[in-house]
Protein backbone atom coordinates (compact mmCIF):
# COMPACT_ATOMS: atom_id res chain seq x y z
CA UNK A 1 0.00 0.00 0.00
CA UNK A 2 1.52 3.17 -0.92
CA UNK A 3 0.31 6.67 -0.87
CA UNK A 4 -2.38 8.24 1.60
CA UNK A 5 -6.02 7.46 0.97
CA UNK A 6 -8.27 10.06 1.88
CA UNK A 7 -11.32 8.04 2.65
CA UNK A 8 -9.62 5.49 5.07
CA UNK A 9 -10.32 6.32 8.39
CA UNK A 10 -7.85 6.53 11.46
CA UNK A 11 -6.56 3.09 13.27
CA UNK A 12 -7.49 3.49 16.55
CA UNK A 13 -4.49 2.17 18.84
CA UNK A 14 -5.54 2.15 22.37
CA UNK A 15 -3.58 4.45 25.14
CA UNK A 16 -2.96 0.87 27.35
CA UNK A 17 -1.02 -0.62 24.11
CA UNK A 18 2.35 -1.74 25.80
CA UNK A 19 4.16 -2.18 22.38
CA UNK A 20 1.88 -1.34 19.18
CA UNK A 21 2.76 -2.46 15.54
CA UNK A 22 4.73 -0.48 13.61
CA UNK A 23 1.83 0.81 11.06
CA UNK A 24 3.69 3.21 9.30
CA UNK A 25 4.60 1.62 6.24
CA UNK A 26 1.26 0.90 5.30
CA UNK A 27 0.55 4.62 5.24
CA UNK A 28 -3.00 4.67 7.37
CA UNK A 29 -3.17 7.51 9.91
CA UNK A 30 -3.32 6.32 13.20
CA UNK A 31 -4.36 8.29 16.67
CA UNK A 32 -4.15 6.86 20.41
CA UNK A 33 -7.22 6.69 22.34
CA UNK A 34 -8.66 5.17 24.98
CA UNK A 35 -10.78 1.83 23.57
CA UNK A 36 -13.36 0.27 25.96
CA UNK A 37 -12.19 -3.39 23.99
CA UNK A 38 -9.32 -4.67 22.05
CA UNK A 39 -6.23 -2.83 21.36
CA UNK A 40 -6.83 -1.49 17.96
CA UNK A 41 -9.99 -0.29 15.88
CA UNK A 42 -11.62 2.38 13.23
CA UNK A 43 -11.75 5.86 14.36
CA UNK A 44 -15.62 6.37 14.29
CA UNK A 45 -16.06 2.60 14.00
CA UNK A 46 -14.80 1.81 17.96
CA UNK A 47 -18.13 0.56 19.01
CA UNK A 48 -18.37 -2.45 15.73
CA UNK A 49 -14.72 -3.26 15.11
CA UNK A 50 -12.05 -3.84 17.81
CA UNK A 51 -9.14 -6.44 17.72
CA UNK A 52 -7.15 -7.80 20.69
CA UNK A 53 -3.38 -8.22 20.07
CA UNK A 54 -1.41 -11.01 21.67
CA UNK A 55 2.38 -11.55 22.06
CA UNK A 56 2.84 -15.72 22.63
CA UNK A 57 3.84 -15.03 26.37
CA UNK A 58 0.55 -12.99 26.73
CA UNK A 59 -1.45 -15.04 24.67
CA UNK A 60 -0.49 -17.84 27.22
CA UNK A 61 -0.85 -15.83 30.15
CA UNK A 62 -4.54 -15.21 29.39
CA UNK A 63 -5.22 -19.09 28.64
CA UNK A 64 -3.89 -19.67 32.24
CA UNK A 65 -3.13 -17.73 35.33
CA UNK A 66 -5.20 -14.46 33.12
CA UNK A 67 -7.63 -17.03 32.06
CA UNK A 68 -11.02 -15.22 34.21
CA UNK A 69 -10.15 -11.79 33.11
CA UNK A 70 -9.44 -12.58 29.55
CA UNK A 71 -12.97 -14.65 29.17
CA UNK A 72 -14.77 -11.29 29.77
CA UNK A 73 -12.46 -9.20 27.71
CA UNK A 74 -13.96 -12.03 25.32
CA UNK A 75 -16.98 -11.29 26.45
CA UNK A 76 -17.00 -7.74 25.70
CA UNK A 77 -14.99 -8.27 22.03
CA UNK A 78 -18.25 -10.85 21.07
CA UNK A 79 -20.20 -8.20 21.42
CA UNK A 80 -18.86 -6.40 18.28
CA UNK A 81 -19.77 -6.81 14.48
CA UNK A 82 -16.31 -6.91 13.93
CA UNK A 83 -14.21 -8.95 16.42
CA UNK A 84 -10.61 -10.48 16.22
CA UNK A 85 -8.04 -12.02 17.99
CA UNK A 86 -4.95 -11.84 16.43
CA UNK A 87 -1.81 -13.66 17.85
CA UNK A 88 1.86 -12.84 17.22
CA UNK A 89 2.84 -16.29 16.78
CA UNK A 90 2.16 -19.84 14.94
CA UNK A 91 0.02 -22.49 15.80
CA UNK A 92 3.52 -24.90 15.56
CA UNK A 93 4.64 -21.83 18.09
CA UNK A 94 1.34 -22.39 20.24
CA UNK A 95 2.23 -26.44 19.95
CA UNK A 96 5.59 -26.01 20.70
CA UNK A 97 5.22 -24.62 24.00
CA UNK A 98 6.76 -21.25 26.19
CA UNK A 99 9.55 -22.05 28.89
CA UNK A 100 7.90 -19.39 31.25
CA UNK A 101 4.20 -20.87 30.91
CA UNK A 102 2.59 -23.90 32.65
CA UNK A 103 0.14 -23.95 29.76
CA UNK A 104 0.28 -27.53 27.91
CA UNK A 105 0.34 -27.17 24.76
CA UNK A 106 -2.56 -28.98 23.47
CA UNK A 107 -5.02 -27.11 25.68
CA UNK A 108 -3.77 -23.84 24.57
CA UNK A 109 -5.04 -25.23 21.07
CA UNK A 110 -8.01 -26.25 22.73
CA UNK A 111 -8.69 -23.21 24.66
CA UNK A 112 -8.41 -20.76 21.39
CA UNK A 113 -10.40 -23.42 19.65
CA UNK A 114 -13.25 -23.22 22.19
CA UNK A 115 -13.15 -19.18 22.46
CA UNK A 116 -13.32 -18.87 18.64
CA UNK A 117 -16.29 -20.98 18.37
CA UNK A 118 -18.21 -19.87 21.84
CA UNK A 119 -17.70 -16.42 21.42
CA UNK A 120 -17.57 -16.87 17.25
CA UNK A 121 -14.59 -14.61 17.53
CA UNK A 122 -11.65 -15.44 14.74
CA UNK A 123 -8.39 -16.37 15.97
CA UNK A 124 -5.31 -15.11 13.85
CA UNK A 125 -1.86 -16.35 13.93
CA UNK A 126 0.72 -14.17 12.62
CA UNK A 127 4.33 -15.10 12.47
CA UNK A 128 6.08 -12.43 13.71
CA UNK A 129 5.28 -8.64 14.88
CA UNK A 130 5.88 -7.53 11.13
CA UNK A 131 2.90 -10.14 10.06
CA UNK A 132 0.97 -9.09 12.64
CA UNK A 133 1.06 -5.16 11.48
CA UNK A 134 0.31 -6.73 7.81
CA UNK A 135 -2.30 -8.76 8.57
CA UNK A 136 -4.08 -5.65 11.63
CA UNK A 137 -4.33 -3.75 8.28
CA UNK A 138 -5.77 -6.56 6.32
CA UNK A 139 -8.43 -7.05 8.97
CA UNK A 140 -9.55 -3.33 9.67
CA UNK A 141 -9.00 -2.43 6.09
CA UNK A 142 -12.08 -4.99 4.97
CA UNK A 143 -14.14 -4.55 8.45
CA UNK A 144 -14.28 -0.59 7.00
CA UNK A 145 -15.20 -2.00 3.73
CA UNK A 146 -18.10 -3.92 4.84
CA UNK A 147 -19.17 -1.20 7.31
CA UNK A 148 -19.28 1.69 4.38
CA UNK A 149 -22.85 2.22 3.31
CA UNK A 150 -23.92 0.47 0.29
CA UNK A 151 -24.36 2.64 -2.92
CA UNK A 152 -28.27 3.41 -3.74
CA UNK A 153 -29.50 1.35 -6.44
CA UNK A 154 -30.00 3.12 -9.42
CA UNK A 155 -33.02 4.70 -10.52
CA UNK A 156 -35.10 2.47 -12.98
CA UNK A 157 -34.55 3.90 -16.47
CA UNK A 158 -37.17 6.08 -16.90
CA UNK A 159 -40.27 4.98 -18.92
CA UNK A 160 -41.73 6.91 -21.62
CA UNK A 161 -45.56 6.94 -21.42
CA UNK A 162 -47.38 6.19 -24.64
C-alpha cells in the first residue's frame, strides 16, 4: 500500500497498548485513544470493530493464570460486528510450547479453539510482529469496507408513457 487514501479512516491504537505495531509503512493515519475493547480499531467505528493483540507469552498468560479476566475481555470483544483475535505467533509456536508458561500445549489449542467458536470470535496467527502489522491492516481495512454504506440502487430507467 503506498500513498495516503483520503477516505480510510484513522486506526485506533488504544492508550494501554504496551508495544503497538509499527503501522507506518502501510501509510493509514493512526491516533491513540482510549478503547473500551481490544487494542486497535476504526476511528468512528470503535463501538463495531475492535481487535485484541497477543504476544505468545501474553497469549499464554490469558489461557492460564489471566484465564477469568481474559474470558470477559472475550466477552466484551463478542459483542462487536467486527471482532478479532490476532496472535503474534504460529500455531507450531502455540504447539511447541513457552519455557515461562505452565500452559500444555494442546489445551492452549483447545482453549483458542473453544473461544473462537463460543464467542464466534476469529483467531489469527501471525508469524512475527511484522505479520501481525500486515495482517491488523488486512483485517480493519475490509471490516471498513463492509461497514461503508452500500451505494443506492440506481433509478429504474425512466419509462416513456405512450
Amino acid at each position: 500500500m503506498s500513498g495516503v487514501n483520503d477516505d480510510r479512516p484513522a486506526i485506533a491504537i488504544d492508550t494501554r497498548e504496551q508495544t503497538p505495531l509499527d503501522l507506518g509503512p502501510y501509510g493509514w493515519p493512526t491516533i491513540t485513544a482510549g478503547l473500551k475493547t481490544g487494542d486497535y480499531s476504526l476511528v468512528g467505528m470503535e463501538e463495531v470493530v475492535a481487535v485484541e493483540r497477543k504476544s505468545l507469552p501474553d497469549c499464554l498468560a490469558c489461557i492460564g493464570r489471566e484465564r477469568d479476566r481474559f474470558e470477559r475481555e472475550l466477552e466484551r470483544l463478542a459483542a462487536f460486528k467486527y471482532p478479532a483475535l490476532l496472535i503474534e505467533a504460529d500455531l507450531t509456536d502455540i504447539l511447541a510450547g513457552h519455557e515461562r508458561s505452565k500452559v500444555h500445549p494442546r489445551a492452549a489449542v483447545g482453549s483458542l479453539v473453544s473461544w473462537s467458536v463460543q464467542y464466534r470470535i476469529p483467531v489469527w496467527f501471525a508469524h512475527d510482529r511484522r505479520h501481525a502489522a500486515a495482517l491488523l491492516i488486512k483485517i480493519l481495512e475490509k471490516s471498513a469496507k463492509h461497514l461503508k454504506p452500500a451505494a443506492p440502487a440506481p433509478a429504474a430507467w425512466p419509462v416513456k408513457n405512450k
